[in-house]
Protein backbone atom coordinates (compact mmCIF):
# COMPACT_ATOMS: atom_id res chain seq x y z
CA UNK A 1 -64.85 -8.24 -51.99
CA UNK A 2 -64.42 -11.59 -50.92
CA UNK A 3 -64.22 -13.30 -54.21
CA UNK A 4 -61.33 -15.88 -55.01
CA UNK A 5 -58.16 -14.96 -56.16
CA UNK A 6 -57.16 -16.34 -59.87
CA UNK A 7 -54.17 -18.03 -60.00
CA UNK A 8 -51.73 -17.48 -62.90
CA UNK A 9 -47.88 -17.91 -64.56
CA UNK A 10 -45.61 -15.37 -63.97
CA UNK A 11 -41.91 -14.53 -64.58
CA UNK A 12 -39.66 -13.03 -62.40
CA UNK A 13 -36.04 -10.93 -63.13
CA UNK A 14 -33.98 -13.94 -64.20
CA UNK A 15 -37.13 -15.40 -66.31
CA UNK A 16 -37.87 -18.44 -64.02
CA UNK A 17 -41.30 -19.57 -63.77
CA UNK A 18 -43.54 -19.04 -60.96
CA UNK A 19 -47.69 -19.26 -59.70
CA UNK A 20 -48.93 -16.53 -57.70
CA UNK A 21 -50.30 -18.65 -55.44
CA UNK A 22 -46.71 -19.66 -54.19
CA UNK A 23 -47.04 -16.53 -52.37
CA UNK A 24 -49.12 -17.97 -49.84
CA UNK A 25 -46.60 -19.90 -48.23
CA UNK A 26 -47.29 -20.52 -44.26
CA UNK A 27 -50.64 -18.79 -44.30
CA UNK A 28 -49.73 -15.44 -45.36
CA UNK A 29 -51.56 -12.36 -46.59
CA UNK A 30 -50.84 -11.56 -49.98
CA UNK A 31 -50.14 -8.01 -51.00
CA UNK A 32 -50.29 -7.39 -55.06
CA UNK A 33 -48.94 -4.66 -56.38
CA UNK A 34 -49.43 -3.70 -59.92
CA UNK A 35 -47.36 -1.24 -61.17
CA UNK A 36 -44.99 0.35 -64.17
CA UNK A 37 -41.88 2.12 -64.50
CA UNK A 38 -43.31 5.51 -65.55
CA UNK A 39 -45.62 5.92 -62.46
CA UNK A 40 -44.69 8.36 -59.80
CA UNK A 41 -46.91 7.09 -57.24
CA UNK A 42 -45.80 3.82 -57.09
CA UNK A 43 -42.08 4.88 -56.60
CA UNK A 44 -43.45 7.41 -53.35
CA UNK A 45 -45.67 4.32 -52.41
CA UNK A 46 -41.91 2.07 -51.94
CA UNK A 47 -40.87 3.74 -48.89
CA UNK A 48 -44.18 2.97 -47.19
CA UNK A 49 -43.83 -0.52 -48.24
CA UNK A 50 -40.96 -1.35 -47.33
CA UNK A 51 -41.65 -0.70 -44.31
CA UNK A 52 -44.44 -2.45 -43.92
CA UNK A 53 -42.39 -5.66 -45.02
CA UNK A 54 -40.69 -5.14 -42.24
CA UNK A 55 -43.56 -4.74 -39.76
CA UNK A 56 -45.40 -7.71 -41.65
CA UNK A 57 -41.80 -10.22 -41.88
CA UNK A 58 -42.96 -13.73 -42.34
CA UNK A 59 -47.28 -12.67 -42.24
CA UNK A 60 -47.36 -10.48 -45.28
CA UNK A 61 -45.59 -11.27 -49.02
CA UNK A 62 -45.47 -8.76 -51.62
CA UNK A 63 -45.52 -9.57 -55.11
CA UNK A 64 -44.88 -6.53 -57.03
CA UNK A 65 -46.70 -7.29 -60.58
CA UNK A 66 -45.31 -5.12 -63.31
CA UNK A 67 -46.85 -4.33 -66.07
CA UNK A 68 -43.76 -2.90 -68.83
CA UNK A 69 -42.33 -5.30 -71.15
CA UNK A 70 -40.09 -8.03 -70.00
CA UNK A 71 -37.11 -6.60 -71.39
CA UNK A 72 -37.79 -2.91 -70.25
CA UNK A 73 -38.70 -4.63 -66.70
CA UNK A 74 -35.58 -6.56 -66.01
CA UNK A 75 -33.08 -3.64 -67.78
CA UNK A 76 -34.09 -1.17 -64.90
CA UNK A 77 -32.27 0.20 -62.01
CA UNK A 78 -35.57 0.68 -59.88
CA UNK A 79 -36.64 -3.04 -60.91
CA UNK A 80 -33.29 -4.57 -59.26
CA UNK A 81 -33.94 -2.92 -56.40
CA UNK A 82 -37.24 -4.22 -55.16
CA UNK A 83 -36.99 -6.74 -52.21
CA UNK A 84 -39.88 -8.65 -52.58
CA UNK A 85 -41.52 -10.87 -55.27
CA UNK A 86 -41.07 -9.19 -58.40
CA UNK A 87 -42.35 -10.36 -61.07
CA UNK A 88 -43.90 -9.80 -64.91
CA UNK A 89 -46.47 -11.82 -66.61
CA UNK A 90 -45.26 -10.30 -70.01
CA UNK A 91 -48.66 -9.29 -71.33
CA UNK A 92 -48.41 -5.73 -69.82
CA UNK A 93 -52.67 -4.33 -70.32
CA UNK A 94 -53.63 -6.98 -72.27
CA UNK A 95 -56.17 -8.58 -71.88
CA UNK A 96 -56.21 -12.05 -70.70
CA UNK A 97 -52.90 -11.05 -68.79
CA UNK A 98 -52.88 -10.66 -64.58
CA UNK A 99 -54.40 -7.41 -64.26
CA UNK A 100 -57.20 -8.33 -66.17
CA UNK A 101 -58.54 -10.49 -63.31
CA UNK A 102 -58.14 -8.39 -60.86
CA UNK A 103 -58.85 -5.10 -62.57
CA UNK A 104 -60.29 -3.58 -66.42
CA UNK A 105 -59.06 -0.42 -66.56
CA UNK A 106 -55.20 0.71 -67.53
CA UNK A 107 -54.01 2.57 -64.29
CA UNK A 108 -50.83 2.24 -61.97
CA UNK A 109 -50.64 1.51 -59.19
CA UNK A 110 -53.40 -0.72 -58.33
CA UNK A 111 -53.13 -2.65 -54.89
CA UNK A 112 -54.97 -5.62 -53.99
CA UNK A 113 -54.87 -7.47 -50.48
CA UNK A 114 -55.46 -11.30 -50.34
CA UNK A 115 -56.38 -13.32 -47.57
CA UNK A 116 -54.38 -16.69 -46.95
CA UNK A 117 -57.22 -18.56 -47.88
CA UNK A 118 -56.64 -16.44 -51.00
CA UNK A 119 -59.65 -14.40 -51.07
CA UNK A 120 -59.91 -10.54 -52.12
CA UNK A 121 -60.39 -8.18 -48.54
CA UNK A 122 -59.03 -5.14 -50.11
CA UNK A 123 -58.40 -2.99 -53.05
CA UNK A 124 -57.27 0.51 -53.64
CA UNK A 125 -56.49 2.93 -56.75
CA UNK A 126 -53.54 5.19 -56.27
CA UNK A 127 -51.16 5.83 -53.31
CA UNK A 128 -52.98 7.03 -50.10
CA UNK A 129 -50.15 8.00 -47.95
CA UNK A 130 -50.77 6.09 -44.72
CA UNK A 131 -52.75 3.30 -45.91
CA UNK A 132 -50.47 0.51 -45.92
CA UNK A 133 -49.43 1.39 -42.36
CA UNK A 134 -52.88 1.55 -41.20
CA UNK A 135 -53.77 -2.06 -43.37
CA UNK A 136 -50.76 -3.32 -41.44
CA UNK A 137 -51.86 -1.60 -38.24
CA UNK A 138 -55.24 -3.19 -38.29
CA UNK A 139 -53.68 -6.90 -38.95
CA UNK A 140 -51.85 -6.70 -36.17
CA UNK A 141 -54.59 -5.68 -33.91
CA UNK A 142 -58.14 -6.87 -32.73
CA UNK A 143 -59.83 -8.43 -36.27
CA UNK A 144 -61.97 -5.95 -37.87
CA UNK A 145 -62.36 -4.30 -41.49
CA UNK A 146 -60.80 -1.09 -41.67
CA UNK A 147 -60.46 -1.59 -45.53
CA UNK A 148 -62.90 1.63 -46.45
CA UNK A 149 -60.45 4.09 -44.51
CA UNK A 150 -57.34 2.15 -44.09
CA UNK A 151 -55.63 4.52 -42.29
CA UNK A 152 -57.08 4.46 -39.18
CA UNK A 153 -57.39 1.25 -37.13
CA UNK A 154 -58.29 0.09 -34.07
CA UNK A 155 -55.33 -0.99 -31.54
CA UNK A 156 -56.83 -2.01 -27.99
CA UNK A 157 -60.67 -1.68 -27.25
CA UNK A 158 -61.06 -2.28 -23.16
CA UNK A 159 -65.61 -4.00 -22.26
CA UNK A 160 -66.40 -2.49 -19.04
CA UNK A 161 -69.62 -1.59 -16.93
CA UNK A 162 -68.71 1.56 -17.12
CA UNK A 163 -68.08 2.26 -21.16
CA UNK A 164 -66.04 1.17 -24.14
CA UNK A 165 -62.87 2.41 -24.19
CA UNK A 166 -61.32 1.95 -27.90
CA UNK A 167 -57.42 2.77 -28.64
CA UNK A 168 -56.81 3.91 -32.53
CA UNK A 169 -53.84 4.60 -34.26
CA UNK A 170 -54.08 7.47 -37.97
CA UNK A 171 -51.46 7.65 -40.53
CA UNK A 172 -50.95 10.54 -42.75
CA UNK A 173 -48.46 12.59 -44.55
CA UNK A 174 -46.67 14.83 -42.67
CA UNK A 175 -48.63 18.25 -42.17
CA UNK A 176 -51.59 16.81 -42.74
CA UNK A 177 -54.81 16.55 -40.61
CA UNK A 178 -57.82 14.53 -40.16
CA UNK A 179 -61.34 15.61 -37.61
CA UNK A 180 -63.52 12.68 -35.44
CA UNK A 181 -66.87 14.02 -35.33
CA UNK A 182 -68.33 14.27 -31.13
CA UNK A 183 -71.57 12.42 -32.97
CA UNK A 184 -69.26 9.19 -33.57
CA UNK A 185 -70.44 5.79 -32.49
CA UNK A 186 -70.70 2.13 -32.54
CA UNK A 187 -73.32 -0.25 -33.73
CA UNK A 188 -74.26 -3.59 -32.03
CA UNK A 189 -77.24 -5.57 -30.68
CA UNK A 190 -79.59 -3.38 -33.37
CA UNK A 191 -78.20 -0.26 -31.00
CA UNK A 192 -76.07 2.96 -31.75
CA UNK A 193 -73.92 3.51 -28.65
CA UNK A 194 -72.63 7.64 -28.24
CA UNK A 195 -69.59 8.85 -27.89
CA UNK A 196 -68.72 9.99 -24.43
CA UNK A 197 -65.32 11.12 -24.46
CA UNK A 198 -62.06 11.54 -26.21
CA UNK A 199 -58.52 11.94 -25.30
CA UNK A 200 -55.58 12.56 -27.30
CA UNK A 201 -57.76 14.52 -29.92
CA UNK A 202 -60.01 17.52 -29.88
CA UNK A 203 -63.19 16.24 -31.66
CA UNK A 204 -64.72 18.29 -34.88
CA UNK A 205 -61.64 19.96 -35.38
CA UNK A 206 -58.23 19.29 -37.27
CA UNK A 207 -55.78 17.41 -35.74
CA UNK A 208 -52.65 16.85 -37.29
CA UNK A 209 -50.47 13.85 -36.10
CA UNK A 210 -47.40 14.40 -34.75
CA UNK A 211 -45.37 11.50 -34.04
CA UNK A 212 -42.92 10.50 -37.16
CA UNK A 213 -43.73 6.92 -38.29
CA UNK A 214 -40.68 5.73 -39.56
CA UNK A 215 -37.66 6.96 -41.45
CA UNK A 216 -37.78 7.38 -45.06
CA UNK A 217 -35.88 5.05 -46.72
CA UNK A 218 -36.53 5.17 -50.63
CA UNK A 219 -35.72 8.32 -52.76
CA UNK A 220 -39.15 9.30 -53.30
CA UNK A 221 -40.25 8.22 -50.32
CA UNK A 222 -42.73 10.63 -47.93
CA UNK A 223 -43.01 11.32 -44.46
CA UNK A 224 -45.59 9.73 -42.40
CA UNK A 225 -46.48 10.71 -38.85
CA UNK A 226 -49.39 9.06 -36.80
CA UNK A 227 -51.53 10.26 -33.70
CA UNK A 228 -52.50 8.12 -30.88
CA UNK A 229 -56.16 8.59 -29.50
CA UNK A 230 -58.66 6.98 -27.55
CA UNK A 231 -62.78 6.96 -27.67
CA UNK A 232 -65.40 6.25 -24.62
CA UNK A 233 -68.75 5.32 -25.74
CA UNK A 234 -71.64 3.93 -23.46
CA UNK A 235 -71.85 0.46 -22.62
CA UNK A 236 -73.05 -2.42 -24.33
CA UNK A 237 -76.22 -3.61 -22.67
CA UNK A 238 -74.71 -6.91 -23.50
CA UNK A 239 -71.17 -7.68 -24.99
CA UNK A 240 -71.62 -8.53 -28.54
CA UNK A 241 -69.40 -10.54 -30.77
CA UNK A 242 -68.44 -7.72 -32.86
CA UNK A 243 -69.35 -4.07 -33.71
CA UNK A 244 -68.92 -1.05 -35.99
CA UNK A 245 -67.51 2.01 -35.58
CA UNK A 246 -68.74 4.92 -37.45
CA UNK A 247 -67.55 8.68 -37.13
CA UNK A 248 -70.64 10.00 -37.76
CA UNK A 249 -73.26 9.38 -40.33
CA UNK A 250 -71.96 11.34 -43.39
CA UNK A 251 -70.93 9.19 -46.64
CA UNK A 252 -67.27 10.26 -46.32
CA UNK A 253 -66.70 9.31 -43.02
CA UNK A 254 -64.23 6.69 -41.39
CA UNK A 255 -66.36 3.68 -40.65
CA UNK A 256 -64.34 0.19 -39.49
CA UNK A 257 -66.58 -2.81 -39.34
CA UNK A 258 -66.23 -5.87 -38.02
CA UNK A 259 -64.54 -5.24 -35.02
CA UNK A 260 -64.31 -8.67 -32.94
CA UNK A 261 -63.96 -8.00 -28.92
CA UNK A 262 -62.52 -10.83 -28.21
């Protein structure tokens, strides 16, 4: 992560002429989007996007980078319907085409998130349900990198004398569940800092979110609900710049670093 995005000629629907790095207008995050015609995830993944346009209006562009032939591309009912940048750089997996700077190996969908200085913060293979919520989630909130396990960010996180109390926000499908372990904690000043308390969760169990996200509006589209939670964990002997959060010390588990306090 953090190398420079590659800048390249692409076509979109009506076969006008474009550079990726157009998408950067007003210092936007760049969302790419690689994906085909014949890949079910990236049609469930639209719903969750489109949303997230929304949320993100006018601090996060799409470009949606297919990677059929022109002519399949633009004949395509699904293709007419996307809302954001959509465009094809005609050389499909070949290499010396888009994808092959970003990625070498022929899979949809593929998702890479720019910064506006056009630098690479994010990538991800498939459609995790949640993720783009939680990506947008994070963005919105205190600045931190919640890019290993995007959907859970950090909302509102409250210094005190008496603790650190942190706010998060978890996507998932519907019906599904994720567990904070009671052994969580932050890192800062060369120091682990325990967990105290919880509320909003039971800790080392299942909890399953709730609250519906949003409503589905794309055919293949999935439901999303989220739980709001918050974490206590022992003061900071003094208040650092940033810190990490890590649920635990196992190699699966959701770790956001970064995270700035002011």
């Amino acid at each position: 992560m953090g190398e420079k995005a590659v800048d390249t000629e692409l076509f979109d629907m009506q076969g006008n002429k474009h550079r990726l790095f157009e998408a950067f207008a007003d210092g936007r995050y760049v969302l790419l989007d690689f994906w085909n015609l014949h890949c079910g995830s990236c049609r469930k993944a639209e719903s969750e996007l489109l949303e997230v346009y929304d949320r993100m209006k006018g601090r996060l562009e799409i470009v949606a980078i297919n990677l059929d032939s022109i002519s399949e591309w633009q004949a395509h009912e699904w293709s007419k319907k996307i809302v954001w940048k959509n465009w094809n750089d005609g050389k499909k997996f070949k290499e010396g085409g888009i994808k092959s700077h970003y990625y070498d190996f022929n899979a949809v969908p593929f998702y890479v998130l720019l910064s506006p200085d056009g630098r690479i913060l994010w990538e991800m293979t498939g459609y995790v349900t949640g993720s783009f919520l939680g990506m947008t989630e994070a963005l919105n909130g205190p600045k931190q990198d919640n890019f290993a396990n995007p959907n859970l960010a950090i909302r509102k996180i409250d210094v005190g004398n008496k603790g650190t109390t942190i706010s998060f926000r978890y996507y998932t499908e519907k019906g599904f569940w994720f567990s904070i372990a009671h052994d969580s904690y932050l890192t800062a000043n060369g120091k682990k800092y325990k967990l105290t308390a919880a509320d909003g969760i039971t800790l080392d169990e299942n909890n399953t979110p709730q609250t519906k996200a949003y409503t589905v509006r794309a055919k293949y589209g999935i439901d999303i609900n989220y739980c709001d939670f918050t974490l206590i964990f022992e003061p900071f002997d003094t208040i650092p710049t940033t810190f990490d959060f890590r649920a635990g010390d196992g190699e699966d588990v959701f770790v956001i670093r970064n995270v700035s306090v002011n």
